[in-house]
PDB file of N, CA and C in Angstrom:
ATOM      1  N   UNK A   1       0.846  -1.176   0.000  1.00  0.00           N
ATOM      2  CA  UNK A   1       0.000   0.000   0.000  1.00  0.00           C
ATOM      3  C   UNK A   1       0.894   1.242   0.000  1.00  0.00           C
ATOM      4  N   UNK A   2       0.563   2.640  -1.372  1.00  0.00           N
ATOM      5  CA  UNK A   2       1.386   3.366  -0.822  1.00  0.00           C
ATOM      6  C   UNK A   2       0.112   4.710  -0.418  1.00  0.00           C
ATOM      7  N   UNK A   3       0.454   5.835   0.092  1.00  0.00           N
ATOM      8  CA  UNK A   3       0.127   6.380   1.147  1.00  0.00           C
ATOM      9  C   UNK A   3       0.617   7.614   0.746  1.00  0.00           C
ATOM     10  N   UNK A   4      -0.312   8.646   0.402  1.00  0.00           N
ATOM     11  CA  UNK A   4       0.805  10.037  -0.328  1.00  0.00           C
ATOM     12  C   UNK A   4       0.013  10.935   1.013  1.00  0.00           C
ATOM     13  N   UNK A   5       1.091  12.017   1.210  1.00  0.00           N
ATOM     14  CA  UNK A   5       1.195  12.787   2.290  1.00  0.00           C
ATOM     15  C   UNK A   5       1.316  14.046   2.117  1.00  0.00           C
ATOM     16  N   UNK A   6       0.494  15.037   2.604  1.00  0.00           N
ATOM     17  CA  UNK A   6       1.404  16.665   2.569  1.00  0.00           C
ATOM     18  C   UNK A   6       2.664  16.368   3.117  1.00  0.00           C
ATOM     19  N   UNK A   7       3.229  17.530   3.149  1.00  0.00           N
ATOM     20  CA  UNK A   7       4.699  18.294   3.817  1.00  0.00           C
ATOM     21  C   UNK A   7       4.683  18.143   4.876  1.00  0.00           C
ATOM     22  N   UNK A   8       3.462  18.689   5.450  1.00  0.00           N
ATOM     23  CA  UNK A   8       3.844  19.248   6.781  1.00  0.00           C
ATOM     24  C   UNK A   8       3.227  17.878   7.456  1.00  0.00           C
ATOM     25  N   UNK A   9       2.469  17.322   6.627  1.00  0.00           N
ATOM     26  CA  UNK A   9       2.261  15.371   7.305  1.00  0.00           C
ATOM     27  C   UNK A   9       3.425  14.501   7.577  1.00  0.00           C
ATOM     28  N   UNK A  10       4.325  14.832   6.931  1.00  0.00           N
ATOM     29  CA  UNK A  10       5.405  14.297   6.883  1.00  0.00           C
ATOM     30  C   UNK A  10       6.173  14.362   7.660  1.00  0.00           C
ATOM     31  N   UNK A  11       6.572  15.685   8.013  1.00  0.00           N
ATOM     32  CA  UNK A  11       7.684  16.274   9.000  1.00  0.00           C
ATOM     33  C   UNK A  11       6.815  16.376   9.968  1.00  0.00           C
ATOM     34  N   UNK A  12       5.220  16.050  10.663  1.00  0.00           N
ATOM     35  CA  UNK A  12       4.987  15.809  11.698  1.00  0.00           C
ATOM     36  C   UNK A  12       5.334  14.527  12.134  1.00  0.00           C
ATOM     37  N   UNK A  13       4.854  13.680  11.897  1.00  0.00           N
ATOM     38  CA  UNK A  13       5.421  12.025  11.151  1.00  0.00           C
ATOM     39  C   UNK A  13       6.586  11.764  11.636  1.00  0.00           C
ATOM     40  N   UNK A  14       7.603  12.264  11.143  1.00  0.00           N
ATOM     41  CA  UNK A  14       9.107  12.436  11.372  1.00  0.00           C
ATOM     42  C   UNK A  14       9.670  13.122  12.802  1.00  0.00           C
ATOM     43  N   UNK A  15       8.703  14.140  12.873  1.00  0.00           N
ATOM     44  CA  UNK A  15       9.163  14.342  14.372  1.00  0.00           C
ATOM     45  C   UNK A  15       8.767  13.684  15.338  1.00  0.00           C
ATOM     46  N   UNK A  16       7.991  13.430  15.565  1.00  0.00           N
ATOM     47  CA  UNK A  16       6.911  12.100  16.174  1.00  0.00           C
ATOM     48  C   UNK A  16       8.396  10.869  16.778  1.00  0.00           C
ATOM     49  N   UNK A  17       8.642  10.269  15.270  1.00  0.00           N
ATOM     50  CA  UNK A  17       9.268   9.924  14.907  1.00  0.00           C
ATOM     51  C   UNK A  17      11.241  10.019  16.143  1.00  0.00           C
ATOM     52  N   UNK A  18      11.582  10.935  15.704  1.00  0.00           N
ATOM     53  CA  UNK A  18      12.671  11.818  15.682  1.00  0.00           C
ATOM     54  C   UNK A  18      12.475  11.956  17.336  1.00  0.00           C
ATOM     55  N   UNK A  19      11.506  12.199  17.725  1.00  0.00           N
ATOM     56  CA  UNK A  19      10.887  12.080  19.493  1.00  0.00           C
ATOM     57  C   UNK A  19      11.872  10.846  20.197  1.00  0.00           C
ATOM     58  N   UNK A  20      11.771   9.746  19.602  1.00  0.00           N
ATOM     59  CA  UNK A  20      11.902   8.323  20.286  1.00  0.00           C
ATOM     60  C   UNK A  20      10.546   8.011  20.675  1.00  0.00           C
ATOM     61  N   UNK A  21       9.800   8.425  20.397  1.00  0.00           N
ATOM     62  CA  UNK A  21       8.260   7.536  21.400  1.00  0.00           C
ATOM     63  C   UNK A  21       7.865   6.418  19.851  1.00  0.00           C
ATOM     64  N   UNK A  22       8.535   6.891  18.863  1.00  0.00           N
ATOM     65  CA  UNK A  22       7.987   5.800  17.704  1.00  0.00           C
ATOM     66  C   UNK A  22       9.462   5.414  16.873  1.00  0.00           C
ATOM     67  N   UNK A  23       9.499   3.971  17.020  1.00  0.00           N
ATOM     68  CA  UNK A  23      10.660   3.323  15.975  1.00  0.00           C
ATOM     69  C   UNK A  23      10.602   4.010  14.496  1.00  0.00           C
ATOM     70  N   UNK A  24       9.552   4.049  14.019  1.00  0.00           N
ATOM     71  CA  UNK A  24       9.755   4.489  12.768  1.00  0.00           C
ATOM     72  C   UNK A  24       8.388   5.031  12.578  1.00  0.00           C
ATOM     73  N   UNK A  25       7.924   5.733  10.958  1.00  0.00           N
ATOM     74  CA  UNK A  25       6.581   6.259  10.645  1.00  0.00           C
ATOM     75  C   UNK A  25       5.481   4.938  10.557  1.00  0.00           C
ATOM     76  N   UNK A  26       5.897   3.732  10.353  1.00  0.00           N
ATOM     77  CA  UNK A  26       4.684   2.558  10.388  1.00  0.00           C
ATOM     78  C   UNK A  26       4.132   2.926  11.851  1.00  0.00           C
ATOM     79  N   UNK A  27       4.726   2.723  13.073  1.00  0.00           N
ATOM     80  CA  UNK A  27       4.254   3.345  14.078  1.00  0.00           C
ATOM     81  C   UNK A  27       3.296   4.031  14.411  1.00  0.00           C
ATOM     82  N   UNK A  28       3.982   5.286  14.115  1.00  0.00           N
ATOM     83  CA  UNK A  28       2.801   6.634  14.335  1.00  0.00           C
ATOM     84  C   UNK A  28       1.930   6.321  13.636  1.00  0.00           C
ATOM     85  N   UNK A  29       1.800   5.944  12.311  1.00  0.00           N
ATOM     86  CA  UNK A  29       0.636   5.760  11.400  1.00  0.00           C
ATOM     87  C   UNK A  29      -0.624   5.213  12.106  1.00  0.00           C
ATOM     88  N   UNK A  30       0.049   3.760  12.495  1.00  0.00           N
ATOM     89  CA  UNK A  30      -0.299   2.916  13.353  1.00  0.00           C
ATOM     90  C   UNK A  30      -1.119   3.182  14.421  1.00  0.00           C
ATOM     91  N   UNK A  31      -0.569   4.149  15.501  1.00  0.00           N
ATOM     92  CA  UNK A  31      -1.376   4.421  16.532  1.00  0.00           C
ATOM     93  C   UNK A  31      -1.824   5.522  16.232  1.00  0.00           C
ATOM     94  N   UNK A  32      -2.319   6.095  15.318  1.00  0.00           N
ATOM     95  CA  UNK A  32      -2.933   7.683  14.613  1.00  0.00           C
ATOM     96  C   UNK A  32      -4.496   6.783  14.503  1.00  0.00           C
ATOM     97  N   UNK A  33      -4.468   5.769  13.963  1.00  0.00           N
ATOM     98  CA  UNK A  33      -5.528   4.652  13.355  1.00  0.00           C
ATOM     99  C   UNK A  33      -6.314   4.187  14.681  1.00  0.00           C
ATOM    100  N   UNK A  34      -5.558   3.461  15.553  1.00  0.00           N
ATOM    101  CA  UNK A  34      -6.008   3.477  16.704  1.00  0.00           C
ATOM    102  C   UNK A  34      -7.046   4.418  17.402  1.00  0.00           C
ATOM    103  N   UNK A  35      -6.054   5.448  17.240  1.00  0.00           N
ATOM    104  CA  UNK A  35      -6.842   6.208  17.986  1.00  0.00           C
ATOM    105  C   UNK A  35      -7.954   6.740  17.770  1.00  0.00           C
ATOM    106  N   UNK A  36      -8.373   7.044  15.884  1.00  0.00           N
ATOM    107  CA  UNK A  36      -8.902   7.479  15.069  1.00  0.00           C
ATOM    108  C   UNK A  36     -10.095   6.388  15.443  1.00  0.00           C
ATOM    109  N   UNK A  37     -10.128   4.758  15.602  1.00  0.00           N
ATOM    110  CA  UNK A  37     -10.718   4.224  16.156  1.00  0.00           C
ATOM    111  C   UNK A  37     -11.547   4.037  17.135  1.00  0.00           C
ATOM    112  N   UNK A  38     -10.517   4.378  18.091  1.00  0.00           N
ATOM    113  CA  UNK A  38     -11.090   4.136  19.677  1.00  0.00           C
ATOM    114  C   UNK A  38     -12.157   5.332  20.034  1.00  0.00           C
ATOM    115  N   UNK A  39     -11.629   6.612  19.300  1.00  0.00           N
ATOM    116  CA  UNK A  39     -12.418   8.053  19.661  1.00  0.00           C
ATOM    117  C   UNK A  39     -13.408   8.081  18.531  1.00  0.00           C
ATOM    118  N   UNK A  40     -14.118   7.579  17.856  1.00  0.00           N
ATOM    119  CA  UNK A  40     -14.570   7.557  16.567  1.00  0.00           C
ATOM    120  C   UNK A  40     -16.067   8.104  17.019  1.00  0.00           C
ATOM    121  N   UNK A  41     -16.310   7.525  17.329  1.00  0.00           N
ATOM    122  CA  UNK A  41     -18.131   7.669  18.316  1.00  0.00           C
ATOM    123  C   UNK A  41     -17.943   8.808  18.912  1.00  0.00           C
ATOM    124  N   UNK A  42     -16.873   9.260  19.626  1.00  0.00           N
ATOM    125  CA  UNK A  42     -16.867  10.640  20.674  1.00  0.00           C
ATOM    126  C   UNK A  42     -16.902  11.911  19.148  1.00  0.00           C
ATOM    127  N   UNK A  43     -15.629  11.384  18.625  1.00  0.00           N
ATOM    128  CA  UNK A  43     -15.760  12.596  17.158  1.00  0.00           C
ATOM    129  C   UNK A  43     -17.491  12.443  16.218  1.00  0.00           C
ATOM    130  N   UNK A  44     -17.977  11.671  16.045  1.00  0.00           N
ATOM    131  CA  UNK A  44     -19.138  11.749  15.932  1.00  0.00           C
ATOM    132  C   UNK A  44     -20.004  12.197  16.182  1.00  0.00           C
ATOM    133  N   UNK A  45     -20.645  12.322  17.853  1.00  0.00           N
ATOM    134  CA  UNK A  45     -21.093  13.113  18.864  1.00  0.00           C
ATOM    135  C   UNK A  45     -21.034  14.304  18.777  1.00  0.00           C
ATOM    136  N   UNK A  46     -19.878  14.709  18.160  1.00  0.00           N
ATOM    137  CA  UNK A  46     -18.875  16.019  18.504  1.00  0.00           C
ATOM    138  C   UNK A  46     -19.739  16.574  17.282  1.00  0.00           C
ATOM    139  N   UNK A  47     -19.605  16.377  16.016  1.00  0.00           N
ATOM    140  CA  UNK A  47     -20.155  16.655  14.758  1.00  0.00           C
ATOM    141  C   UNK A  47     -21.798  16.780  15.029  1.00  0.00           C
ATOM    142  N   UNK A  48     -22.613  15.559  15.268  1.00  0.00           N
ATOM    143  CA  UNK A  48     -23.717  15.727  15.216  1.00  0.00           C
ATOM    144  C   UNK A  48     -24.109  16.658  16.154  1.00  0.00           C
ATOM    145  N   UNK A  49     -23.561  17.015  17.061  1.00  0.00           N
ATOM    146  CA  UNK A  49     -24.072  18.183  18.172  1.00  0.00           C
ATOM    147  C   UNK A  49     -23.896  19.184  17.220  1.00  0.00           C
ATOM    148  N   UNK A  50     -22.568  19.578  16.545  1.00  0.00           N
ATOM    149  CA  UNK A  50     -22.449  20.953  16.195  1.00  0.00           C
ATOM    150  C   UNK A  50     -23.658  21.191  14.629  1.00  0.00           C
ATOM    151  N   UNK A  51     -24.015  20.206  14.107  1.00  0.00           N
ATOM    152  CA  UNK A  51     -24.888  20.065  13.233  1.00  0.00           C
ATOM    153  C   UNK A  51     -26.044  20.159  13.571  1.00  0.00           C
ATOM    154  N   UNK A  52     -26.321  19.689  14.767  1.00  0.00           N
ATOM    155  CA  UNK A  52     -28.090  20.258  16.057  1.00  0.00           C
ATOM    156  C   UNK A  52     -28.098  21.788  16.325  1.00  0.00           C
ATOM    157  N   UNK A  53     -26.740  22.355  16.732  1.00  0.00           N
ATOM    158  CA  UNK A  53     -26.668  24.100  16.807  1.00  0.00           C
ATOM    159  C   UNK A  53     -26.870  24.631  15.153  1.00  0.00           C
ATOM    160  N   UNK A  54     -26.733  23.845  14.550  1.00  0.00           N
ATOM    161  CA  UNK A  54     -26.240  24.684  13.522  1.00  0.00           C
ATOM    162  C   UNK A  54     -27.752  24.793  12.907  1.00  0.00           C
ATOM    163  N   UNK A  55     -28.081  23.614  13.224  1.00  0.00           N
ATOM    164  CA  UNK A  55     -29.902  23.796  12.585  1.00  0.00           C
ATOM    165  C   UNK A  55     -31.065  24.671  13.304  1.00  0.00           C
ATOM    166  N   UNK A  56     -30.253  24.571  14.424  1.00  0.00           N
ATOM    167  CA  UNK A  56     -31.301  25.024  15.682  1.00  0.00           C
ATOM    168  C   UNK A  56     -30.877  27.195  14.930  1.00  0.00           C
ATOM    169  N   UNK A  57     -29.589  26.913  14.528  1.00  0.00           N
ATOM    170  CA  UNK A  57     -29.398  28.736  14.099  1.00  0.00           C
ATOM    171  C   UNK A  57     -30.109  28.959  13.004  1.00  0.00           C
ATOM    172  N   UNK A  58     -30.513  27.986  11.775  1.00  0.00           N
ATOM    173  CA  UNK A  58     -30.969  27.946  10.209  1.00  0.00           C
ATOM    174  C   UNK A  58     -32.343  27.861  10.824  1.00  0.00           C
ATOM    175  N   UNK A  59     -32.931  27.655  11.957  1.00  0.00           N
ATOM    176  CA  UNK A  59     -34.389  27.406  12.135  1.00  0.00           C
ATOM    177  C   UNK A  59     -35.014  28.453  13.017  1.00  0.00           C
ATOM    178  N   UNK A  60     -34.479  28.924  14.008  1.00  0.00           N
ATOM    179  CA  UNK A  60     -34.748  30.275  14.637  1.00  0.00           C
ATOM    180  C   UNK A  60     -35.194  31.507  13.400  1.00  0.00           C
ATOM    181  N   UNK A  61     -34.357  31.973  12.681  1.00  0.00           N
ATOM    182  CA  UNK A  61     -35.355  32.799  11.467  1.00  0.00           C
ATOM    183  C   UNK A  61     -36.499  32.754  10.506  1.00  0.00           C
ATOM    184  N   UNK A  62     -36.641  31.271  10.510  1.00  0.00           N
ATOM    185  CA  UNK A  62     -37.993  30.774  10.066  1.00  0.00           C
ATOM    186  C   UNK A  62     -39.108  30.847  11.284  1.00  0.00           C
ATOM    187  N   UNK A  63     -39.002  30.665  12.232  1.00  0.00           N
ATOM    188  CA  UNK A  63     -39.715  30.610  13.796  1.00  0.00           C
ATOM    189  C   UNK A  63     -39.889  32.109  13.707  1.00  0.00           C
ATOM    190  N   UNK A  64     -39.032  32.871  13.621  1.00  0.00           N
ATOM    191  CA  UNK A  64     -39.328  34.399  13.769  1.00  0.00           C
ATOM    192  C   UNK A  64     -39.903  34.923  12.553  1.00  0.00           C
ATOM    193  N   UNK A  65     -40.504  34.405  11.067  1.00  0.00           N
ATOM    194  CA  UNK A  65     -40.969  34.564  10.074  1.00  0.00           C
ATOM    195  C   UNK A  65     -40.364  35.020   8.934  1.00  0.00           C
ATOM    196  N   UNK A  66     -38.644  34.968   9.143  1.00  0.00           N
ATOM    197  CA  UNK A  66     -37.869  35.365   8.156  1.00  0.00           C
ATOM    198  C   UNK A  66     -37.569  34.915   7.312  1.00  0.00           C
ATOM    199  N   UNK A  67     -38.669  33.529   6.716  1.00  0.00           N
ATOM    200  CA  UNK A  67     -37.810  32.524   5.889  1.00  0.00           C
ATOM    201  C   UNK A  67     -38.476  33.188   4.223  1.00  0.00           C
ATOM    202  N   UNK A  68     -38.346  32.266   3.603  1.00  0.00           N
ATOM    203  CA  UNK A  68     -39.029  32.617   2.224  1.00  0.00           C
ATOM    204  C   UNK A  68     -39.601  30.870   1.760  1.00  0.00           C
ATOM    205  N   UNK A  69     -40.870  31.628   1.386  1.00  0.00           N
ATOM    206  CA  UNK A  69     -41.845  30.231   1.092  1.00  0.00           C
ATOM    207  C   UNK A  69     -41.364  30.098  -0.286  1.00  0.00           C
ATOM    208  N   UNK A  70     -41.298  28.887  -0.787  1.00  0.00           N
ATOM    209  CA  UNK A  70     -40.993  28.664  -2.034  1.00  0.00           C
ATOM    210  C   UNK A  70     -42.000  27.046  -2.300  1.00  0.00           C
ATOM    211  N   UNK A  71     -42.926  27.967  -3.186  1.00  0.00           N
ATOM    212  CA  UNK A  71     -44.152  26.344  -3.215  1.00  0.00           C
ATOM    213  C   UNK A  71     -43.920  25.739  -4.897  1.00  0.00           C
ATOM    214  N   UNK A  72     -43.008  26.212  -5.077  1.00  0.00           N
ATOM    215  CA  UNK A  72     -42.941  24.943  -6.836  1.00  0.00           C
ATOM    216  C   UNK A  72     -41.458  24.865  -7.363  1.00  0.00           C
ATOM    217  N   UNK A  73     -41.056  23.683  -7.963  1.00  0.00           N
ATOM    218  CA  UNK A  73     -39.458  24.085  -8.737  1.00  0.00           C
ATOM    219  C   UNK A  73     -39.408  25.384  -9.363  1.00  0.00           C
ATOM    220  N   UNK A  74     -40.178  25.947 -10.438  1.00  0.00           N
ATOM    221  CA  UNK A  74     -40.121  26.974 -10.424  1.00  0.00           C
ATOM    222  C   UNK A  74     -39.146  28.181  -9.553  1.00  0.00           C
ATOM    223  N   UNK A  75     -40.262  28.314  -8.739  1.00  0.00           N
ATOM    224  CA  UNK A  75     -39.898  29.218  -7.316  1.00  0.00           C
ATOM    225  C   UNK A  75     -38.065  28.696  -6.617  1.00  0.00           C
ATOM    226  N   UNK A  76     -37.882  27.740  -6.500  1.00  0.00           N
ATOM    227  CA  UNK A  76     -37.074  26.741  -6.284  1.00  0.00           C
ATOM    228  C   UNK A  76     -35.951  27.343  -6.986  1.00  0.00           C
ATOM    229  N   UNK A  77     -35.950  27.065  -8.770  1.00  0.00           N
ATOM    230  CA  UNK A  77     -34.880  27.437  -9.565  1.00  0.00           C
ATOM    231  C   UNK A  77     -34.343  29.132  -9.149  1.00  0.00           C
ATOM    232  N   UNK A  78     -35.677  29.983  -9.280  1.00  0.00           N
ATOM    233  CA  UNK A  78     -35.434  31.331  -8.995  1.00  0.00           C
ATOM    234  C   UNK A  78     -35.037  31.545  -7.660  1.00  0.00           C
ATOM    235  N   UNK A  79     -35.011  30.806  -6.966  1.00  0.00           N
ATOM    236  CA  UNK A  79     -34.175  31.510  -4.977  1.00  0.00           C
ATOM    237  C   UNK A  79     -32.771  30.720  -5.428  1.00  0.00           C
ATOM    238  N   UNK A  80     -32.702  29.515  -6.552  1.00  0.00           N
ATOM    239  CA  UNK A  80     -30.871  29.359  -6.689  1.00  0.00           C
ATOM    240  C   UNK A  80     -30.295  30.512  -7.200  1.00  0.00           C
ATOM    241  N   UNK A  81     -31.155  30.966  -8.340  1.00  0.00           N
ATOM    242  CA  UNK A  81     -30.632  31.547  -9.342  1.00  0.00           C
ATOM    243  C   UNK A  81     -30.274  32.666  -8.532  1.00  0.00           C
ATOM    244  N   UNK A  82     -30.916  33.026  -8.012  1.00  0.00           N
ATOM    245  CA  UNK A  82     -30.763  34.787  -6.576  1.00  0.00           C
ATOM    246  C   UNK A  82     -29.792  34.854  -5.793  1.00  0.00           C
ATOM    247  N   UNK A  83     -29.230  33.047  -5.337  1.00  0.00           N
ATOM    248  CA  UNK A  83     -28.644  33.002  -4.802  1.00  0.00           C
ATOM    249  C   UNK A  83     -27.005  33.359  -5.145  1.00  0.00           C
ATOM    250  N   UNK A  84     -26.857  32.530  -6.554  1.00  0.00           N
ATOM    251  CA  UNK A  84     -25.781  32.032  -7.309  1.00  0.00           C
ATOM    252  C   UNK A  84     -25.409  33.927  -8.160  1.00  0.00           C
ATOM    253  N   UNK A  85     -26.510  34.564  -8.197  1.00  0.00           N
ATOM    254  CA  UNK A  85     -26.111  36.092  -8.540  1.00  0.00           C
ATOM    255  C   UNK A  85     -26.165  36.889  -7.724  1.00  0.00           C
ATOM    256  N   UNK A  86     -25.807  36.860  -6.298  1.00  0.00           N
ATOM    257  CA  UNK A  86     -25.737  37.283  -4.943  1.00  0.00           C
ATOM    258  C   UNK A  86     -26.768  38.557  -5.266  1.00  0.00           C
TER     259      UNK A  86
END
């Protein structure tokens, strides 16, 4: 398997590395995966919460009557088109 990297992936990698806490970059890779593992559900959590604020902010101006009704594709195409020509 090969594995392409930024720069600055690299020379983190390497210092890591260069530390002594890892024999070589299979290592770090290694326990990067792990960990990416073990915390996977917590980073998840983490996302779907900030995606609950984020709706709860996109839904407060509709609640306060600021939204715009759009009842056909029509209507639909014209709020992209408004959008896409600021």
């Amino acid at each position: 398997m090969h594995v392409s990297l930024t720069p600055e992936l690299e020379a983190r990698i390497k210092a890591k590395v260069d530390s002594g806490l890892y024999n070589n970059a299979s290592e770090v890779v290694r326990e990067a995966l792990r960990f990416v593992e073990t915390h996977e559900e917590w980073v998840n959590e983490l996302k779907l919460a900030r995606l609950r604020e984020q709706l709860q902010e996109g839904i407060l101006p509709l609640n306060q009557g600021q939204g715009i009704r759009v009842d056909s594709k029509a209507g639909l195409d014209r709020l992209f088109d408004d959008i896409k020509t600021g």
